[in-house]
Protein backbone atom coordinates (compact mmCIF):
# COMPACT_ATOMS: atom_id res chain seq x y z
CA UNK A 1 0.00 0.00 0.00
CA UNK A 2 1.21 3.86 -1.11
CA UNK A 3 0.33 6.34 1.51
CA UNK A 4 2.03 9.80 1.45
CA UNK A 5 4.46 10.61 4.17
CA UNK A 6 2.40 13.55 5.78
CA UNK A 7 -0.63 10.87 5.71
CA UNK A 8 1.42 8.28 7.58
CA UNK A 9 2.20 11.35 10.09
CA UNK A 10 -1.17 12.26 10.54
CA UNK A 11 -2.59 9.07 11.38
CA UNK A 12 0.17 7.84 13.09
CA UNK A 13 -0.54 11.37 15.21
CA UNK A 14 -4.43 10.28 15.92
CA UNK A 15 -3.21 6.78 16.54
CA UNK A 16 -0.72 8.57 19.54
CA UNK A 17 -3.55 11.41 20.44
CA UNK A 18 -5.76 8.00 21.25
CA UNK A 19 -3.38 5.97 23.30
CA UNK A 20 -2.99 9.36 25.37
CA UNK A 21 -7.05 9.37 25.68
CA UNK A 22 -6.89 5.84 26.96
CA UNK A 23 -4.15 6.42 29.15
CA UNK A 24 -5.56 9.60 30.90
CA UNK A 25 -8.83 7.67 31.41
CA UNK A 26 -7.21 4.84 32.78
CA UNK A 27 -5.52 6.89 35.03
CA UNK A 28 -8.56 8.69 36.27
CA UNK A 29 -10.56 5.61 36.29
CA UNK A 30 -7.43 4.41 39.02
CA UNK A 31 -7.51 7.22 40.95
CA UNK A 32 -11.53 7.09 41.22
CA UNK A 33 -11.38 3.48 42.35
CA UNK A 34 -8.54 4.41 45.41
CA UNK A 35 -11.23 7.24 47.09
CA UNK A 36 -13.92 4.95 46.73
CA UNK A 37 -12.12 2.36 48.38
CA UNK A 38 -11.08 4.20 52.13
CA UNK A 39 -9.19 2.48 54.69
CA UNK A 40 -11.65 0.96 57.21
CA UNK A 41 -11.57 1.66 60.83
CA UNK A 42 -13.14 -0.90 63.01
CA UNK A 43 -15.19 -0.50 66.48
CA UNK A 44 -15.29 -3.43 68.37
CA UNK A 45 -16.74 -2.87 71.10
CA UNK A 46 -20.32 -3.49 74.08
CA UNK A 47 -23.25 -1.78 74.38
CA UNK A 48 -21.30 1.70 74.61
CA UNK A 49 -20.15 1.43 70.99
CA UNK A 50 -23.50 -0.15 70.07
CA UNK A 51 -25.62 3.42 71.05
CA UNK A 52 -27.86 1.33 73.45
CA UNK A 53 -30.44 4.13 74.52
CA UNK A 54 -29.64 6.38 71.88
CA UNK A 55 -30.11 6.63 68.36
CA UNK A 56 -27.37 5.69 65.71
CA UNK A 57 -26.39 8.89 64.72
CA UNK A 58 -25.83 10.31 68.50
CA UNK A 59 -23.93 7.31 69.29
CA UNK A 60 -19.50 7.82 69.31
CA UNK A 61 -18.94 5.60 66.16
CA UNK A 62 -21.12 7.84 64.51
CA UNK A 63 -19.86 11.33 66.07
CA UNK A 64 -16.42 9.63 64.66
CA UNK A 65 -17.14 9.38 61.31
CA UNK A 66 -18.29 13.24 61.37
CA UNK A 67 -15.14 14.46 62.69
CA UNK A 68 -13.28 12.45 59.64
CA UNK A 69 -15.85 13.45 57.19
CA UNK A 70 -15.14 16.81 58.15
CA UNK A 71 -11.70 16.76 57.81
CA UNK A 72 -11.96 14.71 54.44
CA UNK A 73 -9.89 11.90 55.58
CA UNK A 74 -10.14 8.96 53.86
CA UNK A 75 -11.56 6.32 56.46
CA UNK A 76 -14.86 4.91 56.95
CA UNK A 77 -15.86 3.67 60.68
CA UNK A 78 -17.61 0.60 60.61
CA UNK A 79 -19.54 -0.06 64.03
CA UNK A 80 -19.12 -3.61 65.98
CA UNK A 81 -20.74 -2.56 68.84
CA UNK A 82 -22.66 -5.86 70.26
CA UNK A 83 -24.83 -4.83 73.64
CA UNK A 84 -23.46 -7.05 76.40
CA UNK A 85 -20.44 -8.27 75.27
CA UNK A 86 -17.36 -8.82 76.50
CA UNK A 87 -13.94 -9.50 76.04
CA UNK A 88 -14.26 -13.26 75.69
CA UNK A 89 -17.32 -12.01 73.28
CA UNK A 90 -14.23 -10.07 71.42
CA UNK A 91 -12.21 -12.82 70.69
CA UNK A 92 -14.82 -15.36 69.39
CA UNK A 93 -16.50 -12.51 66.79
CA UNK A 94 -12.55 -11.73 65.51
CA UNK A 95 -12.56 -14.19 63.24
CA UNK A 96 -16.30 -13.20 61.42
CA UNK A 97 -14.58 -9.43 61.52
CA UNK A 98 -11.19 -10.29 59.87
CA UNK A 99 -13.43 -11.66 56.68
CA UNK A 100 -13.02 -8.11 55.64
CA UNK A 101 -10.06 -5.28 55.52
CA UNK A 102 -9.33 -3.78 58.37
CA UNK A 103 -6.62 -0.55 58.69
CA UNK A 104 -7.16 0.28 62.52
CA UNK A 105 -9.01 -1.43 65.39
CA UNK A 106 -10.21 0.56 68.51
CA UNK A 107 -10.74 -1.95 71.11
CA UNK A 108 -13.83 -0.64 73.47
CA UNK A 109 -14.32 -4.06 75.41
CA UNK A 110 -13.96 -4.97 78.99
CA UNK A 111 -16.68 -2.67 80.54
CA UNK A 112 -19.01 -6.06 80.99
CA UNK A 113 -16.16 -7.72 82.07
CA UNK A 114 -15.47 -5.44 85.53
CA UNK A 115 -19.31 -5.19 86.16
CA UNK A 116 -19.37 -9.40 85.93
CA UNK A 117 -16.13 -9.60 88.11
CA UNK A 118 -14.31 -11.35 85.58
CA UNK A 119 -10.87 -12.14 86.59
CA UNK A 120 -8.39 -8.81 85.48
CA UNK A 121 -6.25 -11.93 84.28
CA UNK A 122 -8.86 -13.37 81.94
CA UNK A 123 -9.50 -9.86 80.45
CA UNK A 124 -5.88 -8.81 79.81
CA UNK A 125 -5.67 -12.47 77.70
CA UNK A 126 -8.99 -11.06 75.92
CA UNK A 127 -7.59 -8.44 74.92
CA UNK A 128 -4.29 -9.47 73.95
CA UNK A 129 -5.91 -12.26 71.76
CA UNK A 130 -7.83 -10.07 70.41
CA UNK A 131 -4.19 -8.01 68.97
CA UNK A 132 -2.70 -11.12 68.11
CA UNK A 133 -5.53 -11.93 66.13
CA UNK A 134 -5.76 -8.93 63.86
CA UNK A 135 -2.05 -8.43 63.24
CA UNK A 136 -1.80 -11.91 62.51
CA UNK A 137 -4.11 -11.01 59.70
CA UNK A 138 -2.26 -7.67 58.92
CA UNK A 139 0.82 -6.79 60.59
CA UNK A 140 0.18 -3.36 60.01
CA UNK A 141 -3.09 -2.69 61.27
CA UNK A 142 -2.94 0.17 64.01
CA UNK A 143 -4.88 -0.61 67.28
CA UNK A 144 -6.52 1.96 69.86
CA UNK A 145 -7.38 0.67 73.12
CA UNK A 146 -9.85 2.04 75.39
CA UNK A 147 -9.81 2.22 78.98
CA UNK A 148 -12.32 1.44 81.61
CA UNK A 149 -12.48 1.75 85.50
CA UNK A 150 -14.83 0.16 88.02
CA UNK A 151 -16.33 2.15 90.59
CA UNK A 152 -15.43 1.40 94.18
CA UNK A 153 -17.90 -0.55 95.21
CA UNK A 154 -16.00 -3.74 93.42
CA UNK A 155 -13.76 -3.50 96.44
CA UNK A 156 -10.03 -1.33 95.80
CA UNK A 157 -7.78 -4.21 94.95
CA UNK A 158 -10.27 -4.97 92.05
CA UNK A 159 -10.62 -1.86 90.86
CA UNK A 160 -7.12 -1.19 91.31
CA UNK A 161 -5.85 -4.53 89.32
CA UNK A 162 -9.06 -3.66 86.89
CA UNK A 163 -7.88 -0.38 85.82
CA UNK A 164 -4.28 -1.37 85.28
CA UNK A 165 -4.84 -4.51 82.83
CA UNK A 166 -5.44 -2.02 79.53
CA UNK A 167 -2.10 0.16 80.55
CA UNK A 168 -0.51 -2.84 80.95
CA UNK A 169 -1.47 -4.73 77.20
CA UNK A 170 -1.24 -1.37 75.48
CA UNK A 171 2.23 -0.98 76.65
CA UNK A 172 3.15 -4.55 75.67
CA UNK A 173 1.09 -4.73 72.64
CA UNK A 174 2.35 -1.58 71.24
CA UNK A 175 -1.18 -0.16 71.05
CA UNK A 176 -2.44 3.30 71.49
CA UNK A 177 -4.62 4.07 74.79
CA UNK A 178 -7.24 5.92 75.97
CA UNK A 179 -6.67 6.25 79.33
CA UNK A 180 -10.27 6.12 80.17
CA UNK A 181 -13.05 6.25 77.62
CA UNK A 182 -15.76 7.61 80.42
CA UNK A 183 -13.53 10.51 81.36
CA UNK A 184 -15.95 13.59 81.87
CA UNK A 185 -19.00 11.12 81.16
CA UNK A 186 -18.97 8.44 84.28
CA UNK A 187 -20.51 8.91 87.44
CA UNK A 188 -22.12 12.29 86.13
CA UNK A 189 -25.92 11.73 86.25
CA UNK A 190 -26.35 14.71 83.31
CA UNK A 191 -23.75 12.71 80.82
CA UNK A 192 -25.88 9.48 81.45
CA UNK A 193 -29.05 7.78 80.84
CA UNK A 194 -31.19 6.71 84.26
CA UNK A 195 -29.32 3.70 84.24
CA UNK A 196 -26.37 5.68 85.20
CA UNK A 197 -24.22 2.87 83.46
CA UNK A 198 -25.21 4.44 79.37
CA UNK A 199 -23.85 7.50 78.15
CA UNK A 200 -27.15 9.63 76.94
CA UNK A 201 -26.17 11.81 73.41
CA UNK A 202 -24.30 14.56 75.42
CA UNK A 203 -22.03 11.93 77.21
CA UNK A 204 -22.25 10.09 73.91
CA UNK A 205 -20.19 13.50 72.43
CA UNK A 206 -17.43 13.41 75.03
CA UNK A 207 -16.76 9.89 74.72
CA UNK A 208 -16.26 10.82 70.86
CA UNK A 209 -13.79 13.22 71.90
CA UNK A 210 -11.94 11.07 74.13
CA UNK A 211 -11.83 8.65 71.45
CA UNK A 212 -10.89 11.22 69.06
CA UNK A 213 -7.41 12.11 70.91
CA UNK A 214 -5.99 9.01 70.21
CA UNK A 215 -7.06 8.13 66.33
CA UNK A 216 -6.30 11.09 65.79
CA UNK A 217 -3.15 10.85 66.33
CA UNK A 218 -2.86 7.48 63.56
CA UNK A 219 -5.23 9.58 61.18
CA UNK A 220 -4.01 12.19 60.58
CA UNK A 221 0.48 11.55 60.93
C-alpha cells in the first residue's frame, strides 16, 4: 500500500492522540477506584459502641465518622458494637470481623467484664488475643485501646488490678490508649441515661472526643 508521508504522520498522530485518551482515562478511572475504596476503621466494642439508649447517629462511632468526614480523611468507621459483650465475646466474633479489611481497630471491650467480676487476668488475655488476632491477619493494622475503671464498690484491689490490665497490654502490645473512655462522662448523672451505666447523646459526644485524641493521632500523621 502507497500512503504519502504527511498521511502516515497524521494518522500515526491520531493513533498517539488515542493511546494518550486511553491512558488519561485509565488513570482517572485508578484514581476514582482508590477514594472509593477508604481504609476501614473498626469499632469493636459493648453496648457503649452499640448506642444502646440512643439513636445511631448520637452514638461515638457515629460522632467519629463526622469528625473524619469533616476533615476529608479517607476512612470509613464501621460499628461492631454488640450490647453485652465482652472481652471473651471479642475474641470469638474476631474471626467473622477479619473476613473483611481492616486498617485500625479501637478496642472498646472490657466494661461487661469489671461489672461481671471477671478475673483482670482473663481480660488482659482477651484483649491481647484479640491483637494477636488482627495483626496476625495484617501486621500493620494500628490498634486503639480504650480504657475502663470500676467504681469502688468492686472492692479497691479490684478496681485497682481492673484499671491497670489495659495500661498494661497497650504498653506490651504496642497499642495506642485511651486512658479512660468515660472521662468527663462516668458517674455524672447529666452525661448518662437513668441507668447511670449508658452514656445519653451529650455523654455520647465526650466519649467521641476522648476517642478522638488518640485516632487522631494514627489519622491524621
Amino acid at each position: 500500500m502507497n500512503m504519502p508521508v504527511s498521511a502516515m504522520f497524521n494518522l500515526s498522530g491520531k493513533y498517539w492522540l488515542l493511546a494518550c485518551l486511553i491512558s488519561c482515562v485509565a488513570g482517572c478511572a485508578s484514581v476514582a477506584a482508590e477514594k472509593q475504596e477508604p481504609k476501614i476503621i473498626v469499632i469493636l466494642g459493648d453496648s457503649i459502641a452499640a448506642g444502646y439508649g440512643v439513636q445511631p447517629a448520637e452514638a461515638f462511632p457515629s460522632l467519629l465518622q463526622q469528625k473524619i468526614d469533616a476533615r476529608q480523611l479517607p476512612y470509613k468507621v464501621v460499628n461492631a458494637g454488640v450490647s453485652g459483650d465482652t472481652t471473651a465475646s471479642g475474641v470469638r466474633r474476631m474471626p467473622w470481623l477479619l473476613k473483611r479489611p481492616m486498617d485500625v481497630l479501637v478496642v472498646e471491650l472490657g466494661g461487661n467484664d469489671g461489672l461481671r467480676g471477671i478475673s483482670p487476668d482473663e481480660t488482659r488475655s482477651n484483649l491481647e488475643k484479640i491483637m494477636d488476632l488482627a495483626r496476625e491477619k495484617n501486621p500493620t493494622v494500628q490498634i486503639l485501646l480504650a480504657g475502663m475503671q470500676m467504681p469502688q464498690n468492686m472492692g479497691a484491689d479490684y478496681t485497682r488490678k481492673f484499671k491497670e490490665v489495659f495500661s498494661e497490654v497497650a504498653e506490651k502490645k504496642n497499642a495506642k490508649l485511651i486512658p479512660f473512655l468515660l472521662e468527663g462522662v462516668g458517674g455524672r448523672a447529666d452525661m448518662n441515661q437513668p441507668d447511670r451505666i449508658h452514656p445519653n447523646p451529650a455523654g455520647h459526644k465526650i466519649v467521641a472526643e476522648n476517642v478522638w485524641a488518640g485516632l487522631a493521632a494514627i489519622l491524621e500523621k
